[in-house]
N, C-alpha and C. Protein backbone atom coordinates (compact mmCIF):
# COMPACT_ATOMS: atom_id res chain seq x y z
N UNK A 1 56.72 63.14 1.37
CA UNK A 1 55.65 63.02 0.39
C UNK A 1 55.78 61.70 -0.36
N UNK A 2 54.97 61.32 -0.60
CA UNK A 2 54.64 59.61 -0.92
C UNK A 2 53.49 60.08 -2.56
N UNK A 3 54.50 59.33 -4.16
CA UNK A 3 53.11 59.55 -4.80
C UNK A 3 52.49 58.54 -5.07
N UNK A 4 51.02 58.98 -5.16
CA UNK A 4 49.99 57.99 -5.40
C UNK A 4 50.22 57.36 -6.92
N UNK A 5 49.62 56.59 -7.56
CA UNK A 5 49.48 56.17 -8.84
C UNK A 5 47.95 54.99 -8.70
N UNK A 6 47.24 55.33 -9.40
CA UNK A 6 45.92 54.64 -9.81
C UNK A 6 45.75 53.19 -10.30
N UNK A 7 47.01 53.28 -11.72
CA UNK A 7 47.28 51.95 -12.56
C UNK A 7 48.42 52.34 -12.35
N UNK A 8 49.09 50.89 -13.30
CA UNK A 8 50.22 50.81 -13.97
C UNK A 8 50.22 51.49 -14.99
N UNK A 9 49.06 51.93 -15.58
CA UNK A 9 49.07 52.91 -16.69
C UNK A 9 49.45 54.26 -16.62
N UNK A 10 48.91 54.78 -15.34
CA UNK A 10 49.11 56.17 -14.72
C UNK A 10 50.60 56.10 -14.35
N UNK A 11 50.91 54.88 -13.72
CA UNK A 11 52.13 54.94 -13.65
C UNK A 11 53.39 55.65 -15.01
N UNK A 12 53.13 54.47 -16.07
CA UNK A 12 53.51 55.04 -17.15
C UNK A 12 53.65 56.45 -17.61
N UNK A 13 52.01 57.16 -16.98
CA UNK A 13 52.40 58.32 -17.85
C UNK A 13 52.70 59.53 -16.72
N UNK A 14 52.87 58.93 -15.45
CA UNK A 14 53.36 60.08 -14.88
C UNK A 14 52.50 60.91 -13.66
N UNK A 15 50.78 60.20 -14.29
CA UNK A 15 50.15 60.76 -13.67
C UNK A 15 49.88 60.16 -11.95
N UNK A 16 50.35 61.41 -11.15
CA UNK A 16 50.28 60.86 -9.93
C UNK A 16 49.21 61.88 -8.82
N UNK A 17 48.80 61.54 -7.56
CA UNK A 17 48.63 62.02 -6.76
C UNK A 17 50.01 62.70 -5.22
N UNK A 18 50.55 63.53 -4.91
CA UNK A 18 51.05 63.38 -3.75
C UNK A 18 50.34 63.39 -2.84
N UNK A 19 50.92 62.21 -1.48
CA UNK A 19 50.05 62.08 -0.16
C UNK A 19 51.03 62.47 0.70
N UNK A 20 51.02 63.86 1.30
CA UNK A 20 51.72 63.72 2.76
C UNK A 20 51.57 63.39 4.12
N UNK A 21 52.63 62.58 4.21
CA UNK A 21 52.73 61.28 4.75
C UNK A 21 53.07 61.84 6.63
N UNK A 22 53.25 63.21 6.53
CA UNK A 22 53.14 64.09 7.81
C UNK A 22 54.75 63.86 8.46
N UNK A 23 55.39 62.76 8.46
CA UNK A 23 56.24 62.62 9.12
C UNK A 23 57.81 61.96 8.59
N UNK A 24 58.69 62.45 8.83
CA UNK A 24 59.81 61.18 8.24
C UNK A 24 60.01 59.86 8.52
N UNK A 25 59.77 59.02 7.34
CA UNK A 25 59.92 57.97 7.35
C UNK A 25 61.19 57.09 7.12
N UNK A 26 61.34 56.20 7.47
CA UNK A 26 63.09 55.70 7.22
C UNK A 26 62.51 54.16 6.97
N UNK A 27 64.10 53.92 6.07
CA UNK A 27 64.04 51.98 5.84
C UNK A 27 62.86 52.09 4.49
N UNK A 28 63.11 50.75 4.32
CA UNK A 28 62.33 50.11 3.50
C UNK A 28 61.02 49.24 3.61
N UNK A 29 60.41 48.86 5.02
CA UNK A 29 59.69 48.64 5.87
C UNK A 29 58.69 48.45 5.31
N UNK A 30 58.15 50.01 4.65
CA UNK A 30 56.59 50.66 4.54
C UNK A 30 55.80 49.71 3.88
N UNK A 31 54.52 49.48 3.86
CA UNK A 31 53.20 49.00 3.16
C UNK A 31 52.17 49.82 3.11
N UNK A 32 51.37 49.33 1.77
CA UNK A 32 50.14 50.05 2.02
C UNK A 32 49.12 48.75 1.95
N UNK A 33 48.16 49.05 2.92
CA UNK A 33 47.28 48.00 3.20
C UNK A 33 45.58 48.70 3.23
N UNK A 34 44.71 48.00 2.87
CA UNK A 34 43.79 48.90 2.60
C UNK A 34 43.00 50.29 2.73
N UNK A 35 44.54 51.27 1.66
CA UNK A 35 44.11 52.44 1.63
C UNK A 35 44.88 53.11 2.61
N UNK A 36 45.67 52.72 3.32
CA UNK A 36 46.57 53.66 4.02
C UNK A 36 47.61 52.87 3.61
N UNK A 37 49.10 54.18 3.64
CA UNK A 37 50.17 53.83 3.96
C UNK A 37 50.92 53.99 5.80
N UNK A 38 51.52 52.50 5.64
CA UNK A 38 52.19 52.41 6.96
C UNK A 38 53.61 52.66 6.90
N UNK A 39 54.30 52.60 7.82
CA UNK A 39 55.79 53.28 7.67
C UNK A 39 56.05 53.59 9.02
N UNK A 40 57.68 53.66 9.44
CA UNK A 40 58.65 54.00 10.53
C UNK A 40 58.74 55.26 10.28
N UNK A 41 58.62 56.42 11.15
CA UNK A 41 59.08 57.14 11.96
C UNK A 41 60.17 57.15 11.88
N UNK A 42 61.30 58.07 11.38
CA UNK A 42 62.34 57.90 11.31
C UNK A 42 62.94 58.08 12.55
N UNK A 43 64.15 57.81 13.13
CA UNK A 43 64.38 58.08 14.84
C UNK A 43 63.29 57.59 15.99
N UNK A 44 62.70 56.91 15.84
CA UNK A 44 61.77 56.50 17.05
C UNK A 44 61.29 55.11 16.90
N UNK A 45 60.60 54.36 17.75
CA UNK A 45 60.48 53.24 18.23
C UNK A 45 58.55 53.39 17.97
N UNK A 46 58.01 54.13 16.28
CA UNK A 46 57.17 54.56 16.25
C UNK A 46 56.83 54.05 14.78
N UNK A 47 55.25 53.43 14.52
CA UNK A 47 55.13 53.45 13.34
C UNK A 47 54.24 54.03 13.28
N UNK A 48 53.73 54.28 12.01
CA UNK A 48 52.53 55.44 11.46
C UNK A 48 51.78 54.82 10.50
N UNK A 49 50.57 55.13 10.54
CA UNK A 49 49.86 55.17 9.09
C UNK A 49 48.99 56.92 8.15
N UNK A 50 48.50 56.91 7.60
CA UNK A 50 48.22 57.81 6.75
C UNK A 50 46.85 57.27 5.88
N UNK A 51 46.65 58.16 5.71
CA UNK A 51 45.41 59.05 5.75
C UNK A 51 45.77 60.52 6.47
N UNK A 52 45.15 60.30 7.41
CA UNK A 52 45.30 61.00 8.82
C UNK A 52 46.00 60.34 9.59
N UNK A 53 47.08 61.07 10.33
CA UNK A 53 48.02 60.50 10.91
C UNK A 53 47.64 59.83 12.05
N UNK A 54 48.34 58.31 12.15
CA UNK A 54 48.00 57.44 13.26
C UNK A 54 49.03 56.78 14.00
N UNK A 55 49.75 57.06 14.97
CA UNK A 55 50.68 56.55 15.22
C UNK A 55 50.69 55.13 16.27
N UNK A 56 52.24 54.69 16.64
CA UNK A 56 51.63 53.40 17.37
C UNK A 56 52.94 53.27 17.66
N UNK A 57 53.28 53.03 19.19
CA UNK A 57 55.04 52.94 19.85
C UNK A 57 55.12 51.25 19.98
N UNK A 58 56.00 51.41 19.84
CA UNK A 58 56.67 49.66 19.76
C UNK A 58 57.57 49.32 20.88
N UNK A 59 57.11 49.23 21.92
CA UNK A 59 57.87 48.22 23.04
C UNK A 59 58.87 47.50 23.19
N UNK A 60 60.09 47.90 23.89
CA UNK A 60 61.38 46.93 23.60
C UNK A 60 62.01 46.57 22.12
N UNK A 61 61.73 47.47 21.01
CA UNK A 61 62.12 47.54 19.57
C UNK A 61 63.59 48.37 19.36
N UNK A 62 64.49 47.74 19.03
CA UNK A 62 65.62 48.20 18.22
C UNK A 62 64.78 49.06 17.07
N UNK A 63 65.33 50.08 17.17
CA UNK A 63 65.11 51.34 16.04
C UNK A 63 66.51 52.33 16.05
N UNK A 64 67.23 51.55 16.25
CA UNK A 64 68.63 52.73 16.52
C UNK A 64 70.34 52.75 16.40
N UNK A 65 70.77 53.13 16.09
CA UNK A 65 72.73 52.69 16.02
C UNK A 65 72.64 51.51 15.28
N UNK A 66 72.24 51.46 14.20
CA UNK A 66 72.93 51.28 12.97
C UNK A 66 72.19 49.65 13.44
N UNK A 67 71.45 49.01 14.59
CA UNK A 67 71.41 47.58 14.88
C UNK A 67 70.34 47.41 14.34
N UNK A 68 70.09 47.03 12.59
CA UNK A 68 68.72 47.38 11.71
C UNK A 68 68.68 45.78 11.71
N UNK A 69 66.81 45.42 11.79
CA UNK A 69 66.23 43.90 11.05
C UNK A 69 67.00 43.68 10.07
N UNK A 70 66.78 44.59 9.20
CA UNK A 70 67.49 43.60 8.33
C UNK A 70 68.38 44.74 7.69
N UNK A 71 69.64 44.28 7.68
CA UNK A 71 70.96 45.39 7.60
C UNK A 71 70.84 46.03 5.67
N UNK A 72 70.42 44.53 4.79
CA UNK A 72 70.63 44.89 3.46
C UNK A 72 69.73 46.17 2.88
N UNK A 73 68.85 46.40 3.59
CA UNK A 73 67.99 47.60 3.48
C UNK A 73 68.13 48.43 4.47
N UNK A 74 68.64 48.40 5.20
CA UNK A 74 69.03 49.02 6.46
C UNK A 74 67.05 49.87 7.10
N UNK A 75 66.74 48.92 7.22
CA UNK A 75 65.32 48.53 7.87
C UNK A 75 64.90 48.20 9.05
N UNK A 76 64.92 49.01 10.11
CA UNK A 76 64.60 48.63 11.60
C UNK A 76 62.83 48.17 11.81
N UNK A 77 61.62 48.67 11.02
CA UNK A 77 60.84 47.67 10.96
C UNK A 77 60.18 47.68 9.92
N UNK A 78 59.59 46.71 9.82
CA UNK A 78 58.95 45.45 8.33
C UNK A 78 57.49 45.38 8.36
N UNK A 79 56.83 45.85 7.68
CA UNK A 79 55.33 45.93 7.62
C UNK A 79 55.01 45.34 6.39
N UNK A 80 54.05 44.59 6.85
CA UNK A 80 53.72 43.35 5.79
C UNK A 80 52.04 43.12 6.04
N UNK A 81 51.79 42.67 4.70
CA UNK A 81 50.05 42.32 4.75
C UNK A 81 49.93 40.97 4.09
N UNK A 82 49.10 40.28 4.30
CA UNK A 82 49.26 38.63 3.84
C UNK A 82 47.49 38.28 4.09
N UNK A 83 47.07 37.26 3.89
CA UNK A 83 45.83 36.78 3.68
C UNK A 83 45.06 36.62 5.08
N UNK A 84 45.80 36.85 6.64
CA UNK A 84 45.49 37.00 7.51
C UNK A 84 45.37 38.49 8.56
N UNK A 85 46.07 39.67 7.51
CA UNK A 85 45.68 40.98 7.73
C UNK A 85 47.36 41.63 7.93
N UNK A 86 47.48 42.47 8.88
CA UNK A 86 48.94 43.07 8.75
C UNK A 86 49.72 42.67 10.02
N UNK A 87 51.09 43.13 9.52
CA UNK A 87 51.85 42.28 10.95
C UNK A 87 52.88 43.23 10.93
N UNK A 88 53.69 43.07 12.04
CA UNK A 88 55.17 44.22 11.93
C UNK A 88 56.50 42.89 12.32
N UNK A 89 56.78 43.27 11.39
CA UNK A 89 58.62 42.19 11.93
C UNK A 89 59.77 43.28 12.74
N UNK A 90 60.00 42.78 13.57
CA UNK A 90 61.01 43.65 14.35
C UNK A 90 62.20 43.35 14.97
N UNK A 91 63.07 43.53 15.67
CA UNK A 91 63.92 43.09 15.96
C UNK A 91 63.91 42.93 17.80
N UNK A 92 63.47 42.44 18.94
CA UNK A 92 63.82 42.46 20.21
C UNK A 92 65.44 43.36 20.49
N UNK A 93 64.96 44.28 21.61
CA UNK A 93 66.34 45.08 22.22
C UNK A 93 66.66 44.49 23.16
N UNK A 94 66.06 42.85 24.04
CA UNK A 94 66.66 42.26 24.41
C UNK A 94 67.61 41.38 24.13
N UNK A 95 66.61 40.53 23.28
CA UNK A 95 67.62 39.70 23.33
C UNK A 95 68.03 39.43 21.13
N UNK A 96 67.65 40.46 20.78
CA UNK A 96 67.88 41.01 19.33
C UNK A 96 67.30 39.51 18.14
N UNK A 97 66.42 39.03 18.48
CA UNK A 97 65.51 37.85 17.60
C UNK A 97 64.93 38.99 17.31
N UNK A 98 64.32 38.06 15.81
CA UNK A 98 63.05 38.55 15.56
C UNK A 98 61.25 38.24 16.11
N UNK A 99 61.01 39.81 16.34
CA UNK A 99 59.75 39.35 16.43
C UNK A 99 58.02 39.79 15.60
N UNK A 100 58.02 39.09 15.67
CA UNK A 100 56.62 39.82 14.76
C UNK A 100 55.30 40.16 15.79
N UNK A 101 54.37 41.07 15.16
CA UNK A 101 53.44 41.72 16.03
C UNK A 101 52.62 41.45 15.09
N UNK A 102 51.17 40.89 15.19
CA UNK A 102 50.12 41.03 14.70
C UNK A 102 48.99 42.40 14.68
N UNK A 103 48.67 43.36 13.66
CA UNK A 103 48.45 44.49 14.42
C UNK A 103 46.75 44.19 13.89
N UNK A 104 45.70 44.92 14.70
CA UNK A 104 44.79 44.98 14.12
C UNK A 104 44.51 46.31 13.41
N UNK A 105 43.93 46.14 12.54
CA UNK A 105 43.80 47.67 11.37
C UNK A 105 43.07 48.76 12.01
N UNK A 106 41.66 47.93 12.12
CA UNK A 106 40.79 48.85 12.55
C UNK A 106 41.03 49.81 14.14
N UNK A 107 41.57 49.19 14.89
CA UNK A 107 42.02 50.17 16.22
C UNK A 107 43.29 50.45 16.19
N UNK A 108 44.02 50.13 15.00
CA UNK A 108 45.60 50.25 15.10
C UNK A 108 46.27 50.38 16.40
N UNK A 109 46.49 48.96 16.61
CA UNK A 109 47.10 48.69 18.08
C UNK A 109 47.59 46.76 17.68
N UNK A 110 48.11 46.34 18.57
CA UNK A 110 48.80 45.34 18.35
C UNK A 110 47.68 44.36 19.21
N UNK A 111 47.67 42.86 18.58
CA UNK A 111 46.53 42.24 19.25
C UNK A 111 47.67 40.46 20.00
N UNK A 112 48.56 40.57 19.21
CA UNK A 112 49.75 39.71 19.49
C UNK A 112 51.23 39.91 19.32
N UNK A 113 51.92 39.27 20.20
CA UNK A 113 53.51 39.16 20.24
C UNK A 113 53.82 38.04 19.84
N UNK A 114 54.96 37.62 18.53
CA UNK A 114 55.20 36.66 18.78
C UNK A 114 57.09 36.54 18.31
N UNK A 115 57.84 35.52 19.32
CA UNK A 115 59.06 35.50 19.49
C UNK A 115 59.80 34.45 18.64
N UNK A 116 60.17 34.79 17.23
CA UNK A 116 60.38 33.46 16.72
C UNK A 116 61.74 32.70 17.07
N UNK A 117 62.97 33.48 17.98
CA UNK A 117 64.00 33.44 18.64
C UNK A 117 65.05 33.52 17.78
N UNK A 118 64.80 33.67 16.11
CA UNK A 118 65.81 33.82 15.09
C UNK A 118 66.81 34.91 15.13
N UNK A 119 67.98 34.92 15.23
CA UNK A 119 68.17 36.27 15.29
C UNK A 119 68.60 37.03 13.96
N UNK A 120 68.15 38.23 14.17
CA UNK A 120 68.12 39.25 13.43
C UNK A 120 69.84 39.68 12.34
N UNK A 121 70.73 39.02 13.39
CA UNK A 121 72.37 39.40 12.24
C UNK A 121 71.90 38.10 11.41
N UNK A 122 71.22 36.85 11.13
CA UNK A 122 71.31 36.05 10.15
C UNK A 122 70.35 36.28 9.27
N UNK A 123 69.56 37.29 9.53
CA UNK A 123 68.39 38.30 8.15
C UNK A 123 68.86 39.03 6.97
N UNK A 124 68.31 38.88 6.28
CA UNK A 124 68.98 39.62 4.78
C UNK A 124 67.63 40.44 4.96
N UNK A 125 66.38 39.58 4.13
CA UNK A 125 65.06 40.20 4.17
C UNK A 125 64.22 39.16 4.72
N UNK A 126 62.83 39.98 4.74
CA UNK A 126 61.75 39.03 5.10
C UNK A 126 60.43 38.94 4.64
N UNK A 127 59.66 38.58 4.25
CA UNK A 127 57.85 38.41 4.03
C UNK A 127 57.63 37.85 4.87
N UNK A 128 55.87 37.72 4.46
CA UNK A 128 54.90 36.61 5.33
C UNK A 128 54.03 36.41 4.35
N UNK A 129 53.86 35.07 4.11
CA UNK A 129 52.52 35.01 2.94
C UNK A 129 51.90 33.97 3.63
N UNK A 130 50.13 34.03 3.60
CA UNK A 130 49.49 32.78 4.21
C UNK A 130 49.65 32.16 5.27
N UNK A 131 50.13 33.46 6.67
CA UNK A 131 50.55 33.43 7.87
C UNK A 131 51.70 32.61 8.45
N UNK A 132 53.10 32.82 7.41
CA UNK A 132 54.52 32.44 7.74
C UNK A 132 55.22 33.30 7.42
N UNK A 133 56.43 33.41 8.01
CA UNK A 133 57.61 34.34 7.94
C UNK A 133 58.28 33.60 7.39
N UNK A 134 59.02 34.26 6.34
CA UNK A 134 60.24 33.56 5.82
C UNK A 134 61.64 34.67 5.66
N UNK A 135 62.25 34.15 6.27
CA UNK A 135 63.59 34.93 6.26
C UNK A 135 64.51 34.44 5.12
N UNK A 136 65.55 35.39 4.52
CA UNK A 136 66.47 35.36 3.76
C UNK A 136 67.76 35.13 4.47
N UNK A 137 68.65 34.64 3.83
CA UNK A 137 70.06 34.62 4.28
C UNK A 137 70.56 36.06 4.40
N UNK A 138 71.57 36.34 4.86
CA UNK A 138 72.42 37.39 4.82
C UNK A 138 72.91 38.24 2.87
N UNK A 139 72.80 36.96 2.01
CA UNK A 139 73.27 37.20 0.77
C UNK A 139 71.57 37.46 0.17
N UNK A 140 70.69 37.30 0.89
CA UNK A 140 69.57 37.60 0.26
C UNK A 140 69.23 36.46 -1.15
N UNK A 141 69.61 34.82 -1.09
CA UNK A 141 69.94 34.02 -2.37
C UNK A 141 69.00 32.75 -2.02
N UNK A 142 68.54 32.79 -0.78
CA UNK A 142 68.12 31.71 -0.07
C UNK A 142 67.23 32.02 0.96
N UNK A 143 65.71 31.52 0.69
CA UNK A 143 65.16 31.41 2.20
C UNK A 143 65.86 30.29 3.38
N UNK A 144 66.08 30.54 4.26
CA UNK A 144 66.54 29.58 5.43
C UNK A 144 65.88 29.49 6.58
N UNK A 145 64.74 30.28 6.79
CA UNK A 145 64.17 30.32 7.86
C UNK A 145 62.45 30.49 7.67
N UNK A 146 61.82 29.64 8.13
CA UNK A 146 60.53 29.71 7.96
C UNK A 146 59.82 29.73 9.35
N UNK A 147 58.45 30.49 10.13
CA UNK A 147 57.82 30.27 11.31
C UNK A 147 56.73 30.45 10.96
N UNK A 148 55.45 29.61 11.21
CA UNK A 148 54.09 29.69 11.15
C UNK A 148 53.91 30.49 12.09
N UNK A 149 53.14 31.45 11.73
CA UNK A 149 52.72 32.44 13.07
C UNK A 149 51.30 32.35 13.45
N UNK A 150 51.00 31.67 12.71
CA UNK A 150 49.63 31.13 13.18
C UNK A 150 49.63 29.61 14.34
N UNK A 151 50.50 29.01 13.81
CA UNK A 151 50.79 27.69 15.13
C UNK A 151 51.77 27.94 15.71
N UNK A 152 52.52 29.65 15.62
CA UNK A 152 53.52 29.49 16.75
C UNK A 152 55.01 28.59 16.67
N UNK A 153 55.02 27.72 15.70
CA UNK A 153 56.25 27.25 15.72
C UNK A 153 56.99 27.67 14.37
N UNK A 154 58.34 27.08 14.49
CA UNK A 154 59.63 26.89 12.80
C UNK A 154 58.78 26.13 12.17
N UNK A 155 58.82 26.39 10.60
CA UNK A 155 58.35 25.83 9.96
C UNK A 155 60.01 24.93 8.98
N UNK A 156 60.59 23.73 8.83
CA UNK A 156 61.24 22.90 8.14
C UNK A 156 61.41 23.20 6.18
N UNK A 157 61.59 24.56 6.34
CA UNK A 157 61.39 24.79 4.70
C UNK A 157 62.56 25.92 4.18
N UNK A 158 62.83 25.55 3.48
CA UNK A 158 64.24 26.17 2.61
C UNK A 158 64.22 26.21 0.93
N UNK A 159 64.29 27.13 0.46
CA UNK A 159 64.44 27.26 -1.36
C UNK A 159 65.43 28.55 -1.42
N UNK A 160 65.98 28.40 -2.72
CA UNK A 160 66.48 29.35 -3.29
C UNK A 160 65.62 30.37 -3.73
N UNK A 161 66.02 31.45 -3.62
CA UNK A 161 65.45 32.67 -4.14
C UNK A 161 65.86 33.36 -5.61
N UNK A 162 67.21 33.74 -5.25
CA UNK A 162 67.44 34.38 -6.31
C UNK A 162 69.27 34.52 -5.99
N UNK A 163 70.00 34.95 -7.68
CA UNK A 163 71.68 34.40 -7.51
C UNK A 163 71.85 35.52 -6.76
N UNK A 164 72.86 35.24 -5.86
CA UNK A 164 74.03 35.95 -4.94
C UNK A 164 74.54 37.69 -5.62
N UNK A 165 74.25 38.20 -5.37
CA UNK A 165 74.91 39.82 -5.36
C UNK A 165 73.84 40.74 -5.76
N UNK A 166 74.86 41.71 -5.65
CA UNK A 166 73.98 42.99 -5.63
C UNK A 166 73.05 43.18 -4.11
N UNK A 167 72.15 44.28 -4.30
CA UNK A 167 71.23 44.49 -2.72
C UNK A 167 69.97 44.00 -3.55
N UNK A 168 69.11 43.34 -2.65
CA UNK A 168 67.67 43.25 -2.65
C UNK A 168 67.40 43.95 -1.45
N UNK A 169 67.14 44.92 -1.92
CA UNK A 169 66.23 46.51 -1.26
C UNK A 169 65.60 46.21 -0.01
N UNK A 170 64.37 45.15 -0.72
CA UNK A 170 62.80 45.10 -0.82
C UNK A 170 61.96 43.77 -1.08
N UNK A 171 61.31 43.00 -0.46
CA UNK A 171 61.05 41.98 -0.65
C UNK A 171 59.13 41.80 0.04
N UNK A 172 58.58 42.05 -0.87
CA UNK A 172 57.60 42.13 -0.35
C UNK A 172 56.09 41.16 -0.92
N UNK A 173 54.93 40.46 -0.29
CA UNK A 173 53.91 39.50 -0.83
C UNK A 173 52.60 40.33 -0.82
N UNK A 174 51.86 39.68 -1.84
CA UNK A 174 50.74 40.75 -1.98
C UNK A 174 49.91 39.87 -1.87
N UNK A 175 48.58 40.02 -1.13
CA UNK A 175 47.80 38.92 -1.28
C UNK A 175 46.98 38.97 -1.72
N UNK A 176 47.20 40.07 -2.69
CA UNK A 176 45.68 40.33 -3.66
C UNK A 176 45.84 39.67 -5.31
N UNK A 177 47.20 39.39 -5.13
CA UNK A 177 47.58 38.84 -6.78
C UNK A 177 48.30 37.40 -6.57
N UNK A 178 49.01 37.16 -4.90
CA UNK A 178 49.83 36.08 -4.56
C UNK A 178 50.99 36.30 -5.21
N UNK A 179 51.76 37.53 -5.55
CA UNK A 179 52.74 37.78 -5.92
C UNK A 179 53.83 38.34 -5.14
N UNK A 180 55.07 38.15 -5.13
CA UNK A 180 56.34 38.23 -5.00
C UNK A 180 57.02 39.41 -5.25
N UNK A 181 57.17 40.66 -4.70
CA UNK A 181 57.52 41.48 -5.54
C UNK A 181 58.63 41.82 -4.22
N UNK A 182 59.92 42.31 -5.32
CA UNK A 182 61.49 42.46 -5.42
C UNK A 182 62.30 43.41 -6.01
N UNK A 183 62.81 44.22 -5.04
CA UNK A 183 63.39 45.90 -5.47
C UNK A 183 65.03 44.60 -5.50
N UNK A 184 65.26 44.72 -6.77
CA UNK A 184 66.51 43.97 -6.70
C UNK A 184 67.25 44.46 -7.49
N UNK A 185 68.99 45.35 -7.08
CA UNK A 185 69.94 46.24 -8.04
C UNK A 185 68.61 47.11 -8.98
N UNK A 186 68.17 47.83 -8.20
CA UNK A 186 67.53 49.09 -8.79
C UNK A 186 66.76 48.29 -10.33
N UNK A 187 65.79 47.14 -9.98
CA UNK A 187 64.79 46.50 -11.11
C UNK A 187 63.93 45.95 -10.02
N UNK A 188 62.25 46.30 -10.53
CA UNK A 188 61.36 45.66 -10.16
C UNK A 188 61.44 44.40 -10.58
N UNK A 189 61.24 43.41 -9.84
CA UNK A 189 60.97 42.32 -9.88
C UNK A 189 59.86 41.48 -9.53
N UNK A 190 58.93 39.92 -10.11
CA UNK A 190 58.26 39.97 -9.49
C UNK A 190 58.13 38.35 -9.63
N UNK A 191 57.84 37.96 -8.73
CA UNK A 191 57.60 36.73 -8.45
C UNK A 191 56.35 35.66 -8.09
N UNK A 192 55.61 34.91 -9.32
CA UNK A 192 54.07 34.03 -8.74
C UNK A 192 54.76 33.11 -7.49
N UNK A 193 53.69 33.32 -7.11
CA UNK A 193 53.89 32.49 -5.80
C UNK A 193 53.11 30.98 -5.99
N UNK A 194 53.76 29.87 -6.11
CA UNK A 194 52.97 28.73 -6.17
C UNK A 194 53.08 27.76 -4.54
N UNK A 195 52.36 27.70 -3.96
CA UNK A 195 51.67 26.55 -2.92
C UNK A 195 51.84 25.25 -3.06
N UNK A 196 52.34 24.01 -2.30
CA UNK A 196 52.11 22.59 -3.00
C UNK A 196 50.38 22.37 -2.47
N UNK A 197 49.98 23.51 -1.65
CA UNK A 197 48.63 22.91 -1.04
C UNK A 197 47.62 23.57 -2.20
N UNK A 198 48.07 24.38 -2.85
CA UNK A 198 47.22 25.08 -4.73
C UNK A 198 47.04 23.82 -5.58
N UNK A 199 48.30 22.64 -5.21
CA UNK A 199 47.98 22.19 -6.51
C UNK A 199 47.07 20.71 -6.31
């Protein structure tokens, strides 16, 4: 069971909706993207959305023995929404890179593969904002890895994130506010996102 909340106000006071979500979910992965929540299947090589249950198998995906995307959340897959629609980050059971899937909403099915060849033990966490992936270090303190998934290649970009310790959960971009938001040592966190191409 997954609860709803309206505002931040409702939040406050408690007032919620429950949505069951039909199935067990695992990791830290999940999104909600317009009006459904998405989410792993716990034990399977399966993601879901809600409403009404919709499922969708993932091809050659690590989902299993402990070999998680990203270990600090212990997260086998990553569902993300960004200004170009939703995507899944995953890990290859070949050759254990990451890869991301472009999914389309409306037929919930996958419309692209793409192989960024990074591998998955040098992931802490990950987003995508404005159709790039950016990976975290292992300490979760540093982006180190950037791929346009729109041109297919590494993108040459590195910043600090945030100081060294504790778990960051959760690392997730919203593209309805361009914000940053960060389950970090059990505190919401949240982060504006500034562009050099904004200014």
């Amino acid at each position: 069971m997954v609860k709803e909340y309206q505002s931040i106000a409702a939040f406050h006071n408690n007032s919620s909706e429950m949505v069951d979500v039909k199935k067990l979910y695992q990791g830290c992965g999940h999104t909600v993207h317009k009006g459904s929540f998405y989410y792993h299947i716990a034990g399977t090589s399966t993601i879901a959305r809600t409403r009404r249950l919709d499922t969708l198998y993932i091809d050659n995906a690590l989902y299993n023995n402990l070999s998680y995307l990203l270990t600090n959340s212990k997260t086998y897959f990553k569902l993300a929404a960004d200004e170009n629609g939703l995507w899944l980050i995953f890990a290859s059971r070949t050759d254990e890179s990451i890869m991301v899937a472009q999914l389309d909403q409306k037929t919930f099915s996958i419309t692209s593969y793409i192989n960024t060849t990074y591998p998955r033990t040098k992931a802490g966490n990950a987003f995508i904002a404005c159709g790039v992936l950016y990976v975290t270090d292992t300490k979760d303190a540093r982006v180190t890895f950037a791929f346009d998934l729109l041109k297919g290649k590494a993108v040459n970009v590195t910043f600090d994130l945030r100081s060294p310790g504790g778990v960051l959960a959760m690392l997730s971009y919203s593209p309805k506010d361009r914000h940053l938001y960060v389950w970090d040592q059990s505190y919401v966190r949240l982060y504006v996102v500034h562009y050099i191409s904004d200014e």
